[in-house]
C-alpha atoms as a PDB file:
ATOM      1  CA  UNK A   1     203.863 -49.344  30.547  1.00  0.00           C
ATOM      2  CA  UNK A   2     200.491 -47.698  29.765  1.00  0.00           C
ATOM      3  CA  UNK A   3     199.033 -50.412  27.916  1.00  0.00           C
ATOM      4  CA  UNK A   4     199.687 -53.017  30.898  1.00  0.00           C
ATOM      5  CA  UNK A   5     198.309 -50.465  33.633  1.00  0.00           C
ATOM      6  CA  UNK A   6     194.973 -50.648  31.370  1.00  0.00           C
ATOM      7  CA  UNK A   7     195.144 -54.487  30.860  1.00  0.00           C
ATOM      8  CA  UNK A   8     195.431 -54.758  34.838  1.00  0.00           C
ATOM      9  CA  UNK A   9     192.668 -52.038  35.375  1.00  0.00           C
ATOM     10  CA  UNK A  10     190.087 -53.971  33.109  1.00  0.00           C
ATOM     11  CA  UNK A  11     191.017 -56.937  34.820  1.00  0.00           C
ATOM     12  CA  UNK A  12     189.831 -55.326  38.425  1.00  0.00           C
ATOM     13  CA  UNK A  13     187.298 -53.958  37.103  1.00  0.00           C
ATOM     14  CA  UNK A  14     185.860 -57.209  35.656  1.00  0.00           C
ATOM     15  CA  UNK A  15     186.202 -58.594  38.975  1.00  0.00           C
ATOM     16  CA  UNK A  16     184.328 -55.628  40.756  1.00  0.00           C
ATOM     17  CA  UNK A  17     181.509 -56.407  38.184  1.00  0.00           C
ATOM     18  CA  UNK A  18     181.590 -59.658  38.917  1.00  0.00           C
ATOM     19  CA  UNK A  19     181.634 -59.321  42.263  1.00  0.00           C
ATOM     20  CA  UNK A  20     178.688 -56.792  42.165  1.00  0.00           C
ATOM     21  CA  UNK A  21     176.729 -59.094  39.599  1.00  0.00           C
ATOM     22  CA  UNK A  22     176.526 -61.986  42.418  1.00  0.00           C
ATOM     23  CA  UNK A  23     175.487 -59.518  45.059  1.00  0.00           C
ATOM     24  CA  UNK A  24     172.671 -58.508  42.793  1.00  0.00           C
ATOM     25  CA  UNK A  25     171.959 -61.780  42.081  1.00  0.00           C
ATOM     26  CA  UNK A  26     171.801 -62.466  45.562  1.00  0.00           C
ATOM     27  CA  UNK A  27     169.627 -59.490  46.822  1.00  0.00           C
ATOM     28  CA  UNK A  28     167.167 -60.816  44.209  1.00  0.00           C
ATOM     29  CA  UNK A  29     166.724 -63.944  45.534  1.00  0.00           C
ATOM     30  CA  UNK A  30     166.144 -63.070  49.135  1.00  0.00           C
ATOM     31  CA  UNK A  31     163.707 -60.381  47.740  1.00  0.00           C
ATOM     32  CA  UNK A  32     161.927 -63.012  46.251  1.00  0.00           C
ATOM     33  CA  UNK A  33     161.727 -65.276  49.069  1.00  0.00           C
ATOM     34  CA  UNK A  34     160.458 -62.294  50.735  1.00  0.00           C
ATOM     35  CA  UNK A  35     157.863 -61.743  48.118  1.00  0.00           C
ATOM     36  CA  UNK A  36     156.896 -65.115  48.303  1.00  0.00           C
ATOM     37  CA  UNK A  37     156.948 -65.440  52.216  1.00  0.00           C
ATOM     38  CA  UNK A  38     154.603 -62.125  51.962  1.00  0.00           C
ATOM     39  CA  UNK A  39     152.321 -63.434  49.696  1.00  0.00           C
ATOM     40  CA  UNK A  40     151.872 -66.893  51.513  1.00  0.00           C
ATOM     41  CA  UNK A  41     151.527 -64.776  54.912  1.00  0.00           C
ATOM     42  CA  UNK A  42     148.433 -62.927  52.585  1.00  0.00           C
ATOM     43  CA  UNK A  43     146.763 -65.822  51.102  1.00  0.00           C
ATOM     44  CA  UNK A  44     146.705 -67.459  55.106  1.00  0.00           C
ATOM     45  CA  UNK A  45     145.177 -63.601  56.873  1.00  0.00           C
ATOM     46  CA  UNK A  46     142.906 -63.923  53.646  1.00  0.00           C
ATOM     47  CA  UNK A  47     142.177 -67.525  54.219  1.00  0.00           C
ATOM     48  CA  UNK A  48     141.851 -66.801  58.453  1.00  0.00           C
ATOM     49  CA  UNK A  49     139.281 -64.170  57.627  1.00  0.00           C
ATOM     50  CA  UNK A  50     137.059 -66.044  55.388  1.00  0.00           C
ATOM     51  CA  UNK A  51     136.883 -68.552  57.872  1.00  0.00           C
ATOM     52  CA  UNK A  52     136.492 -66.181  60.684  1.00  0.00           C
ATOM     53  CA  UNK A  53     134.017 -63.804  59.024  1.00  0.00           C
ATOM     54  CA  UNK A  54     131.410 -64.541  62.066  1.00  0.00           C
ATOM     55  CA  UNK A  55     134.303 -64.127  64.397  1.00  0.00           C
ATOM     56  CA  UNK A  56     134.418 -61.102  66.882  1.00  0.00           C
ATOM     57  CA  UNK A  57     135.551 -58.205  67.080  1.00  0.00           C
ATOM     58  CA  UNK A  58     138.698 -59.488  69.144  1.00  0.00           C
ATOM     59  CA  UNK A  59     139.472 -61.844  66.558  1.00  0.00           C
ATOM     60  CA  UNK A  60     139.527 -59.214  63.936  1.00  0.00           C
ATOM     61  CA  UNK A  61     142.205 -56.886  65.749  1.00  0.00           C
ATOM     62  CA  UNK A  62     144.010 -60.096  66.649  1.00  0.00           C
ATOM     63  CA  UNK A  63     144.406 -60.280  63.008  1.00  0.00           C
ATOM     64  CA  UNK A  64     144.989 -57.022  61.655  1.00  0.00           C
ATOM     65  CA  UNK A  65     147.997 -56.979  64.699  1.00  0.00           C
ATOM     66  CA  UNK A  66     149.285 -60.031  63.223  1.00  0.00           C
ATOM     67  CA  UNK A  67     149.309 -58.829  59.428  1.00  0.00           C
ATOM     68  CA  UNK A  68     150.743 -55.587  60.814  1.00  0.00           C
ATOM     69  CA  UNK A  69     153.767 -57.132  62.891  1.00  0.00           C
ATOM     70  CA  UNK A  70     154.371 -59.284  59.655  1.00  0.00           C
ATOM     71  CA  UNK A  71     154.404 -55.718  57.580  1.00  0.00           C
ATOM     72  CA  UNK A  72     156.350 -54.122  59.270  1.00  0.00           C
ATOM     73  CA  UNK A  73     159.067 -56.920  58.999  1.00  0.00           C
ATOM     74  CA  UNK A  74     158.965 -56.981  55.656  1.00  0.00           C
ATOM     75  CA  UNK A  75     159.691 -53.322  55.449  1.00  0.00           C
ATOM     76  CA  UNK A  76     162.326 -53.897  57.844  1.00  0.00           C
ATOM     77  CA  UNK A  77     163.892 -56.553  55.683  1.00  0.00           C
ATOM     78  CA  UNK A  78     163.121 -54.866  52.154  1.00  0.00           C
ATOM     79  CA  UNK A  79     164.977 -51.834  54.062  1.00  0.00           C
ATOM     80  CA  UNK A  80     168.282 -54.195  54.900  1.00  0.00           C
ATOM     81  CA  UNK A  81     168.702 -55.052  50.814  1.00  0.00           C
ATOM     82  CA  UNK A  82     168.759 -51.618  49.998  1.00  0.00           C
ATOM     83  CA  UNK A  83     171.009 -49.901  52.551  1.00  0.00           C
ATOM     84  CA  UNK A  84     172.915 -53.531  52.845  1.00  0.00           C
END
């Protein structure tokens, strides 16, 4: 009777929060490896520049494209894990 019908409801929901623990579990790790990918891609522009600090002009909007494009992907993907 009622007692079974709540037995068999805390059973699905233990699976829905187990379910929904692994998916957070999940999201974190890709945002870390985005995180991480970020702050590699950071530490190289920062790296480029210092060695390109006599560089032109060119250079320097070659460089601000690339950190840009790379920006905007990462908004793109931080985007996907929240919608997703």
């Amino acid at each position: 009777g009622r007692v079974s019908e709540l037995v068999s409801a805390g059973e699905i929901l233990k699976g829905e929060r187990d379910a929904l623990l692994k998916l957070i579990q999940s999201m974190r790790r890709e945002y870390e490896a985005v995180q991480a990918a970020k702050c590699t891609q950071e530490d190289e522009m920062r790296a480029l520049k210092d060695r390109m600090m006599l560089g032109g002009a060119a250079r320097n909007r070659m460089l601000v494209k690339g950190g840009s494009a790379f920006n905007g992907l990462v908004r793109a993907m931080k985007q996907d894990l929240v919608e997703g």
